[in-house]
PDB file of N, CA and C in Angstrom:
ATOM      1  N   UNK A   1     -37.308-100.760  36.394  1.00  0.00           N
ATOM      2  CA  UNK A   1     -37.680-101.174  37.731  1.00  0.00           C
ATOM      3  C   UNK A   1     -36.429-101.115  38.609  1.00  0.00           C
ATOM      4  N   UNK A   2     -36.528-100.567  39.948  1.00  0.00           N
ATOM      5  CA  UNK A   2     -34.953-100.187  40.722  1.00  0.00           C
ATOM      6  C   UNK A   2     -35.002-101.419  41.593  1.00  0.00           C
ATOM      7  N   UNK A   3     -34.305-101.614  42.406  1.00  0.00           N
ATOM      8  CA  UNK A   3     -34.170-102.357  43.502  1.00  0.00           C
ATOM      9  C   UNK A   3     -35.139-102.311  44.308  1.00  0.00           C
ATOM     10  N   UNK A   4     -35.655-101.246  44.569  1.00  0.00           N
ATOM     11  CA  UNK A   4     -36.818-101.239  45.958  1.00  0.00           C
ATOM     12  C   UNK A   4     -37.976-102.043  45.492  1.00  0.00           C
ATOM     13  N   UNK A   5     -38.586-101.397  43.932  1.00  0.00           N
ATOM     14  CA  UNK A   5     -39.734-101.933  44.015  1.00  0.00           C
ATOM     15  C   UNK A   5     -39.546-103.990  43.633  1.00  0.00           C
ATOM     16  N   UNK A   6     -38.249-103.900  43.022  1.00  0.00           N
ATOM     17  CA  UNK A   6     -37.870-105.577  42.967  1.00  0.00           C
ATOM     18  C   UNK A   6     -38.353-106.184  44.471  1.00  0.00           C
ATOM     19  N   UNK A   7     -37.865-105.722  45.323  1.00  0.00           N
ATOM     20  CA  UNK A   7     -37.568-106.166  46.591  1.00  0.00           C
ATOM     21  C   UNK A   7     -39.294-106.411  47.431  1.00  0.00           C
ATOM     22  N   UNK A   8     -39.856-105.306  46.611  1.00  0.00           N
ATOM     23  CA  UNK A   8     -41.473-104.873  47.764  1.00  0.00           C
ATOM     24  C   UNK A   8     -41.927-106.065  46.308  1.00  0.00           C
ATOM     25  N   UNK A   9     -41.715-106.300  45.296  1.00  0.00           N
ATOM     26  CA  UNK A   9     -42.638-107.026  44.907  1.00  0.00           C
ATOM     27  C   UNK A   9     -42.065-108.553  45.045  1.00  0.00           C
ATOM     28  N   UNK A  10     -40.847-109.083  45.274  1.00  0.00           N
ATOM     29  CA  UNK A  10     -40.712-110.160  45.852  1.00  0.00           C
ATOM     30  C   UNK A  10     -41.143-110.291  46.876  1.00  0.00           C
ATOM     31  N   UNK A  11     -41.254-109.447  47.909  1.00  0.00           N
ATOM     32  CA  UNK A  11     -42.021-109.940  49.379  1.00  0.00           C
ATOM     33  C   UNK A  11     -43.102-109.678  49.129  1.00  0.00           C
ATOM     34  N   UNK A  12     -43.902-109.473  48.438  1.00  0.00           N
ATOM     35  CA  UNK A  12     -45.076-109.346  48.658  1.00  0.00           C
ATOM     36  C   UNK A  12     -46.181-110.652  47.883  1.00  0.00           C
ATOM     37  N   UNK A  13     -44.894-111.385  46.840  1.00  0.00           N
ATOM     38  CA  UNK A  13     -45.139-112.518  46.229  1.00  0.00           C
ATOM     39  C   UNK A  13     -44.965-113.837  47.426  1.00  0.00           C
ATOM     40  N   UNK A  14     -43.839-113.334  47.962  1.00  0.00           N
ATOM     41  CA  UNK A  14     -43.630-114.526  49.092  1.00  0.00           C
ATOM     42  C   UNK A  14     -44.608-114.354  50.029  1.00  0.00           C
ATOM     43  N   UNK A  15     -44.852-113.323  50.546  1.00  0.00           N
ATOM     44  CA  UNK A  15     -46.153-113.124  51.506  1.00  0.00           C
ATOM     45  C   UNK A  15     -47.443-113.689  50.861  1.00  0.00           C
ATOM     46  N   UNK A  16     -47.702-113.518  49.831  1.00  0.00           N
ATOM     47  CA  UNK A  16     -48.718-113.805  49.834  1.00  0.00           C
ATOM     48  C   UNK A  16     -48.976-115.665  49.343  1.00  0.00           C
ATOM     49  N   UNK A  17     -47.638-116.088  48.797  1.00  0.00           N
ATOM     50  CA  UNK A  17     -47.360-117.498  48.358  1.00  0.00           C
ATOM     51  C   UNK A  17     -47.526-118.556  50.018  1.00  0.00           C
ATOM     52  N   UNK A  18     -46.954-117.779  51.157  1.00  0.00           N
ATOM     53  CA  UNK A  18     -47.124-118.238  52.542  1.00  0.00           C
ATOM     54  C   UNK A  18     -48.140-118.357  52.718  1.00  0.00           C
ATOM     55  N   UNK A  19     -49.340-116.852  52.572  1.00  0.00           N
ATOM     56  CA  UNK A  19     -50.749-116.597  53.258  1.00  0.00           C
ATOM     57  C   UNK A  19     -51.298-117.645  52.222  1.00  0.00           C
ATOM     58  N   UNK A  20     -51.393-118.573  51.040  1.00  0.00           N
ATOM     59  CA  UNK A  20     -51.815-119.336  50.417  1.00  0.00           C
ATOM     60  C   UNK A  20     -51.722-120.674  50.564  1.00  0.00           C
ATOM     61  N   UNK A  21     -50.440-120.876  51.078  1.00  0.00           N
ATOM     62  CA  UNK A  21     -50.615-122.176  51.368  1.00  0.00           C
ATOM     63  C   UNK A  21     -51.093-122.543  53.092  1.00  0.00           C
ATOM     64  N   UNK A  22     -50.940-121.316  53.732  1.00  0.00           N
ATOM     65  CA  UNK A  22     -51.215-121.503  55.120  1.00  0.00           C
ATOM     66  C   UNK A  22     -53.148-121.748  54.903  1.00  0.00           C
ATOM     67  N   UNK A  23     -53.614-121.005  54.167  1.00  0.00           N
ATOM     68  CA  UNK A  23     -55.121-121.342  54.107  1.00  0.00           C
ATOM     69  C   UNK A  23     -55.271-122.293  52.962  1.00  0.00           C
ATOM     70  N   UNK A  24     -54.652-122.966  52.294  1.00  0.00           N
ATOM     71  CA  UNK A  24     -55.109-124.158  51.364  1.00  0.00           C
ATOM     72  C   UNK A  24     -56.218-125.490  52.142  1.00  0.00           C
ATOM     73  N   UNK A  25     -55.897-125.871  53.006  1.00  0.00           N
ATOM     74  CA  UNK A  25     -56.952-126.701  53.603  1.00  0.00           C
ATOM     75  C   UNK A  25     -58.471-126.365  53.969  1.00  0.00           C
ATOM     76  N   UNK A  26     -58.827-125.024  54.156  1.00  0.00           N
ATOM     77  CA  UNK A  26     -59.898-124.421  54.234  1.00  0.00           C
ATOM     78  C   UNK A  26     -60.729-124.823  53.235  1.00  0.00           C
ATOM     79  N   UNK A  27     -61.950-125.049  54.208  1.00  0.00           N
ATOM     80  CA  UNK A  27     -62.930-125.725  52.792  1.00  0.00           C
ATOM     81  C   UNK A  27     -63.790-123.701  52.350  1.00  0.00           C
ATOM     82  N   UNK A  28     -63.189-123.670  51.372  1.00  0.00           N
ATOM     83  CA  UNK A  28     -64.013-122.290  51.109  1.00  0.00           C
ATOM     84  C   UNK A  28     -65.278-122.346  49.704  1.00  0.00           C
ATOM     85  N   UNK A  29     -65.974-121.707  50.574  1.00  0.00           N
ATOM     86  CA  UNK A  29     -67.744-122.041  49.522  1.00  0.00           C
ATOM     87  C   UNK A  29     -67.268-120.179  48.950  1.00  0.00           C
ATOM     88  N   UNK A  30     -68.254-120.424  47.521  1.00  0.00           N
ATOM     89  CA  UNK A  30     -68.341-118.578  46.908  1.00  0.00           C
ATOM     90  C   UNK A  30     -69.153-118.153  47.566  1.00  0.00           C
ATOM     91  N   UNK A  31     -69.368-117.023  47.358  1.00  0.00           N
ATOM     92  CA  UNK A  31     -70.075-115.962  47.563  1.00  0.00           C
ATOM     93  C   UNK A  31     -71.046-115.127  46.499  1.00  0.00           C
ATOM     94  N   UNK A  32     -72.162-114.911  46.284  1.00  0.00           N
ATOM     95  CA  UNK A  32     -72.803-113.528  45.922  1.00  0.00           C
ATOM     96  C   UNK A  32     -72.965-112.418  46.265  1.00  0.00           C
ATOM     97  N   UNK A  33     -71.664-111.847  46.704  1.00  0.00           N
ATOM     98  CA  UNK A  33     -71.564-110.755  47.630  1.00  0.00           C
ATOM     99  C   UNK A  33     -70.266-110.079  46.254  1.00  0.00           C
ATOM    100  N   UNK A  34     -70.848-108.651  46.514  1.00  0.00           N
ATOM    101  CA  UNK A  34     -69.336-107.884  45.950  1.00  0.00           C
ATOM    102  C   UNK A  34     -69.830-106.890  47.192  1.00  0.00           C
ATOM    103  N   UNK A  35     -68.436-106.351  47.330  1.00  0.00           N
ATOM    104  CA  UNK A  35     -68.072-105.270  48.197  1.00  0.00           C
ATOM    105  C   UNK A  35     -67.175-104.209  47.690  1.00  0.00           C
ATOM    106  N   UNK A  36     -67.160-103.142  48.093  1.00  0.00           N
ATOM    107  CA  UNK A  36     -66.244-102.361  47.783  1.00  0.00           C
ATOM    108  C   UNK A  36     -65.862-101.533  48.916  1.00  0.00           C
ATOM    109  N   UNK A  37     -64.680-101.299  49.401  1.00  0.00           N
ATOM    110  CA  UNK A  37     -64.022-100.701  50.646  1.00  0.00           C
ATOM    111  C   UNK A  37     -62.979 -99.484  50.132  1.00  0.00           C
ATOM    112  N   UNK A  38     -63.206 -98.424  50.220  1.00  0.00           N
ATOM    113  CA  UNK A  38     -62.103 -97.512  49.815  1.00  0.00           C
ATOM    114  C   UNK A  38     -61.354 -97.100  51.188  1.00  0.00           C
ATOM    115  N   UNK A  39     -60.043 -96.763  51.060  1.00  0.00           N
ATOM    116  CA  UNK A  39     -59.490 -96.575  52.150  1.00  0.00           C
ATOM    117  C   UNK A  39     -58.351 -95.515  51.750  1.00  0.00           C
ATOM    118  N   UNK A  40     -57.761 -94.695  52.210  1.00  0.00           N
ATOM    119  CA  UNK A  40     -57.003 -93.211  51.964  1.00  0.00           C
ATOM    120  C   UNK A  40     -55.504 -93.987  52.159  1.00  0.00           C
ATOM    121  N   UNK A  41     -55.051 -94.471  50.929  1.00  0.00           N
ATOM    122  CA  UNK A  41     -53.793 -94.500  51.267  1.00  0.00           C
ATOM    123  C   UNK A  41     -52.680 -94.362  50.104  1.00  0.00           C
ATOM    124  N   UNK A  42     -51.387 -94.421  50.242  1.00  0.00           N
ATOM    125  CA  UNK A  42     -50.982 -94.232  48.840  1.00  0.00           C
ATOM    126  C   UNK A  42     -50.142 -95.250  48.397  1.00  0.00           C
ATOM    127  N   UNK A  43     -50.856 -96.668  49.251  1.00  0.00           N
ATOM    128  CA  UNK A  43     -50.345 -97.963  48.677  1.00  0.00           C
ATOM    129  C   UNK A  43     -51.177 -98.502  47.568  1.00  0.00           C
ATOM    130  N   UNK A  44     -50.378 -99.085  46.527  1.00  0.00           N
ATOM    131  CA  UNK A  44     -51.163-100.197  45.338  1.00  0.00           C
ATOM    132  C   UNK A  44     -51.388-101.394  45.805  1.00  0.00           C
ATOM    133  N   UNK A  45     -52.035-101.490  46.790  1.00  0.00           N
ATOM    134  CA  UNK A  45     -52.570-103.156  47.333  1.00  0.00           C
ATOM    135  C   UNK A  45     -52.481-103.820  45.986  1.00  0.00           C
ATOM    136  N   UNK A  46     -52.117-105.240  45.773  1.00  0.00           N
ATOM    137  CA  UNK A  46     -51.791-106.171  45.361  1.00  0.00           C
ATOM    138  C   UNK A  46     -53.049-106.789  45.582  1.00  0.00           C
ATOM    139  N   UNK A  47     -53.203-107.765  46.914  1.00  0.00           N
ATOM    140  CA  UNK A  47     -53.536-108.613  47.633  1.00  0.00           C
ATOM    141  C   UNK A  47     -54.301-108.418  48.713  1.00  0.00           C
ATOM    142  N   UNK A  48     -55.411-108.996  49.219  1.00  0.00           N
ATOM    143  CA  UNK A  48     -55.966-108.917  50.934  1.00  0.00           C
ATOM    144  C   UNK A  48     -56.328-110.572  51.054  1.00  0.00           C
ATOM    145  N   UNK A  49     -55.738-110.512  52.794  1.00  0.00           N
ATOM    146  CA  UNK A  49     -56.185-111.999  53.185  1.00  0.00           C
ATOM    147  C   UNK A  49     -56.510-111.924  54.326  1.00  0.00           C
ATOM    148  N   UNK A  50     -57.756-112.600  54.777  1.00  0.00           N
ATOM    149  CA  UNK A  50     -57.810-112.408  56.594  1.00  0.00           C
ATOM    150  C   UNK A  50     -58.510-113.677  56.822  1.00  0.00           C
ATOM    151  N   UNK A  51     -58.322-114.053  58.000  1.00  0.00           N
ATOM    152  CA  UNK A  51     -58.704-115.100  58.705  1.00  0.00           C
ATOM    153  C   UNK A  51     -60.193-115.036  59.631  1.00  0.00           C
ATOM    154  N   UNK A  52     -60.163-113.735  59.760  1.00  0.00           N
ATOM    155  CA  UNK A  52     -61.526-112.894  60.240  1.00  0.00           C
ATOM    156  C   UNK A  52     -61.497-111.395  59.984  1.00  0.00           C
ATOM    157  N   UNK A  53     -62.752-111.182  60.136  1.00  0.00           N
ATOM    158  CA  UNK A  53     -63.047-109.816  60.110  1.00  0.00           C
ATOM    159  C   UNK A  53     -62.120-108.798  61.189  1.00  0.00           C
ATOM    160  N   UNK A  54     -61.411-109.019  62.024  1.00  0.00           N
ATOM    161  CA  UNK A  54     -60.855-108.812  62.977  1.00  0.00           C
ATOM    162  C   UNK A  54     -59.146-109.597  62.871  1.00  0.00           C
ATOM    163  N   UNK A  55     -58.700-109.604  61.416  1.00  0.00           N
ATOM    164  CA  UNK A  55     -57.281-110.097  61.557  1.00  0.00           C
ATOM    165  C   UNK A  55     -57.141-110.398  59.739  1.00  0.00           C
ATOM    166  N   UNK A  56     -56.980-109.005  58.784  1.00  0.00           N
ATOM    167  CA  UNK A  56     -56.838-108.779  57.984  1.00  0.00           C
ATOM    168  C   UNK A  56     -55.433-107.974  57.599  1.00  0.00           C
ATOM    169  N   UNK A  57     -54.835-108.876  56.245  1.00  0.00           N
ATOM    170  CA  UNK A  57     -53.646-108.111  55.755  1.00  0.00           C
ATOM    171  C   UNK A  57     -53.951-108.252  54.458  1.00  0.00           C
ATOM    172  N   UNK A  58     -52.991-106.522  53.726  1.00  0.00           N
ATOM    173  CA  UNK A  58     -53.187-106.337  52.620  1.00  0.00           C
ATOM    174  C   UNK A  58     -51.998-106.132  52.032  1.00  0.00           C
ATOM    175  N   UNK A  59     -51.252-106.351  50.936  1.00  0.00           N
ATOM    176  CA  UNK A  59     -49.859-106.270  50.642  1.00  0.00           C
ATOM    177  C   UNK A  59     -49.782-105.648  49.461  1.00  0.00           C
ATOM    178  N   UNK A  60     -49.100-104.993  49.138  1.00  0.00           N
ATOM    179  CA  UNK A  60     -48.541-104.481  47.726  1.00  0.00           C
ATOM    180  C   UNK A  60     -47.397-103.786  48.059  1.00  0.00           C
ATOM    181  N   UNK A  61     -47.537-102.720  46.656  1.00  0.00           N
ATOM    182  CA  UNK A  61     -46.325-101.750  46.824  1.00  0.00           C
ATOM    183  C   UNK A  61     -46.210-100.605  48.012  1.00  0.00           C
ATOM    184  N   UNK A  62     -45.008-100.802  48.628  1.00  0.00           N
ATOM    185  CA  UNK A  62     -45.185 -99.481  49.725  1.00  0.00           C
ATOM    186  C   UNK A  62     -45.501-100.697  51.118  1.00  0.00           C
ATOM    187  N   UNK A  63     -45.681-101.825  51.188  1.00  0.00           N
ATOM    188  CA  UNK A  63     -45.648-102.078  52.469  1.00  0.00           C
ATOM    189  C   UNK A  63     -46.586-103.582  52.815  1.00  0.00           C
ATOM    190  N   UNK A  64     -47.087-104.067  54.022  1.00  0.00           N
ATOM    191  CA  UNK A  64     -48.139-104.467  54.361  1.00  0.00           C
ATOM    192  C   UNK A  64     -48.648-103.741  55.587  1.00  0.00           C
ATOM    193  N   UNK A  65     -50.054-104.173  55.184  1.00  0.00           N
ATOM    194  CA  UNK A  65     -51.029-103.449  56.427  1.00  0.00           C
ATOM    195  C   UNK A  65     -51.717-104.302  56.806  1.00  0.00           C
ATOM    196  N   UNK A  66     -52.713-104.144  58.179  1.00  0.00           N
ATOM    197  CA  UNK A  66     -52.647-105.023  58.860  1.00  0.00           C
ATOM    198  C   UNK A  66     -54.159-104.375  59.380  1.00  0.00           C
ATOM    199  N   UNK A  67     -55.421-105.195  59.032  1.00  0.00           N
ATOM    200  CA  UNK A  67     -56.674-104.541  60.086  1.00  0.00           C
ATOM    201  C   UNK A  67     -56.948-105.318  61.248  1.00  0.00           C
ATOM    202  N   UNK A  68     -57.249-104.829  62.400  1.00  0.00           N
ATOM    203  CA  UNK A  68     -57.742-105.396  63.402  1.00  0.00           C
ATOM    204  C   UNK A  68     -59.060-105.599  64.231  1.00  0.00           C
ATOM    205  N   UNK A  69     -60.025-104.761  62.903  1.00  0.00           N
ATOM    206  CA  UNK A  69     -61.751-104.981  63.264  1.00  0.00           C
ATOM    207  C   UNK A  69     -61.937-103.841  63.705  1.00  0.00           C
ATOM    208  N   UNK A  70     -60.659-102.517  63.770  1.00  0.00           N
ATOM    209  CA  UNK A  70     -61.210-101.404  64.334  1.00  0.00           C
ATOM    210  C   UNK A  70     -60.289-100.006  62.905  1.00  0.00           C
ATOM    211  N   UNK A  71     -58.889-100.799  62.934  1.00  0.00           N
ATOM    212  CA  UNK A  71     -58.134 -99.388  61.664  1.00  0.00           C
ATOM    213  C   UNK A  71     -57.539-100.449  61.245  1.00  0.00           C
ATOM    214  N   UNK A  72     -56.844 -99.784  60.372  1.00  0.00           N
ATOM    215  CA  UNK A  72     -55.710-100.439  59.300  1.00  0.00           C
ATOM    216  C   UNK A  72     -54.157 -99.804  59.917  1.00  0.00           C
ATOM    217  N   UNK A  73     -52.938-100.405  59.990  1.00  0.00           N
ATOM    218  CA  UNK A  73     -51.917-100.083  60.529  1.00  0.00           C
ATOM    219  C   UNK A  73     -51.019-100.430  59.689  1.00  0.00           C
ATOM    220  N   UNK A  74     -49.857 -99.881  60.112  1.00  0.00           N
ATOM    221  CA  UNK A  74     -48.791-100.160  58.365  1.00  0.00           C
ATOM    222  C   UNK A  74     -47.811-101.230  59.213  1.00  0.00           C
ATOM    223  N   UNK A  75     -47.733-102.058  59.081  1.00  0.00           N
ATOM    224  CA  UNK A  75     -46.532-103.199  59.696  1.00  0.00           C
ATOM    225  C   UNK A  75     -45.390-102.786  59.674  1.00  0.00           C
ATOM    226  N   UNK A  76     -44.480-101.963  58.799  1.00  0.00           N
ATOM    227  CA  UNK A  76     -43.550-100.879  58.796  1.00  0.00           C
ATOM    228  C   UNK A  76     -42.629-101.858  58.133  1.00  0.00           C
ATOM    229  N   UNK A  77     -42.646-102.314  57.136  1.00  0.00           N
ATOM    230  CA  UNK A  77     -41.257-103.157  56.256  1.00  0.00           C
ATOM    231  C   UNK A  77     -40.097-102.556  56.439  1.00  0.00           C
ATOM    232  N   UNK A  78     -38.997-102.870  56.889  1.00  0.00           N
ATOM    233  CA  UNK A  78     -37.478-102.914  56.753  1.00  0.00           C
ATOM    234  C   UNK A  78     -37.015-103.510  55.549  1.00  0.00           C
ATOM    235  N   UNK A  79     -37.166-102.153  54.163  1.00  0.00           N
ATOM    236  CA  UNK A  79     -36.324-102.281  53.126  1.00  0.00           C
ATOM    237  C   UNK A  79     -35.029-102.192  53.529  1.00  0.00           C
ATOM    238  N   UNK A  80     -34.191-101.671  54.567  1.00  0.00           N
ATOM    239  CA  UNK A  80     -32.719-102.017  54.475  1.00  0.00           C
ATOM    240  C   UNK A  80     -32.802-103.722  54.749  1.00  0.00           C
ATOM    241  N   UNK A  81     -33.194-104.378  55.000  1.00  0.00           N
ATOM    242  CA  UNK A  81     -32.973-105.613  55.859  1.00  0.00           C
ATOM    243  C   UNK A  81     -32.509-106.698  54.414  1.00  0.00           C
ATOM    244  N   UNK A  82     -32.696-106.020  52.797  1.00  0.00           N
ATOM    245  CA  UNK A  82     -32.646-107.030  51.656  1.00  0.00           C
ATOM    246  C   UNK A  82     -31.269-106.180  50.942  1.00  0.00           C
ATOM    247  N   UNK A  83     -30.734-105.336  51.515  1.00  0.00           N
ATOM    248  CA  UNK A  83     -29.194-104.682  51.204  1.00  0.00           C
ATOM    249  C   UNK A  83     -29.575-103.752  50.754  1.00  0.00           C
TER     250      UNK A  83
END
């Protein structure tokens, strides 16, 4: 494992350790719903979290992305920013 992917999988643990405790108070009921969404990209999503249908992020290797109820957009991570 090199540095980069160390780095994309620590942030993407911290991202998603944030997006977890920021929704812990939510009273959330299950579901009988499965879905399946394919999308053209050449990230290994990890993770998806959204607050609405209209304010969705997905994290893994290669980045986070970001839907807004219309596309998916790449947030553009600054791997120099961890040395």
């Amino acid at each position: 494992m090199n540095l980069r992917n160390c780095v994309t999988a620590t942030l993407a643990l911290v991202v998603m350790a944030c997006l977890l405790v920021a929704m812990w108070p939510a009273d959330i009921q299950a579901q009988d719903e499965e879905w399946e969404w394919q999308m053209d990209t050449d990230y290994m999503l990890t993770g998806v979290w959204g607050s609405s249908g209209s304010d969705v992020f997905a994290v893994g290797r290669g980045g986070i992305l970001h839907y807004d109820g219309w596309s998916w957009s790449d947030m553009g991570v600054n791997f120099e920013a961890f040395g």
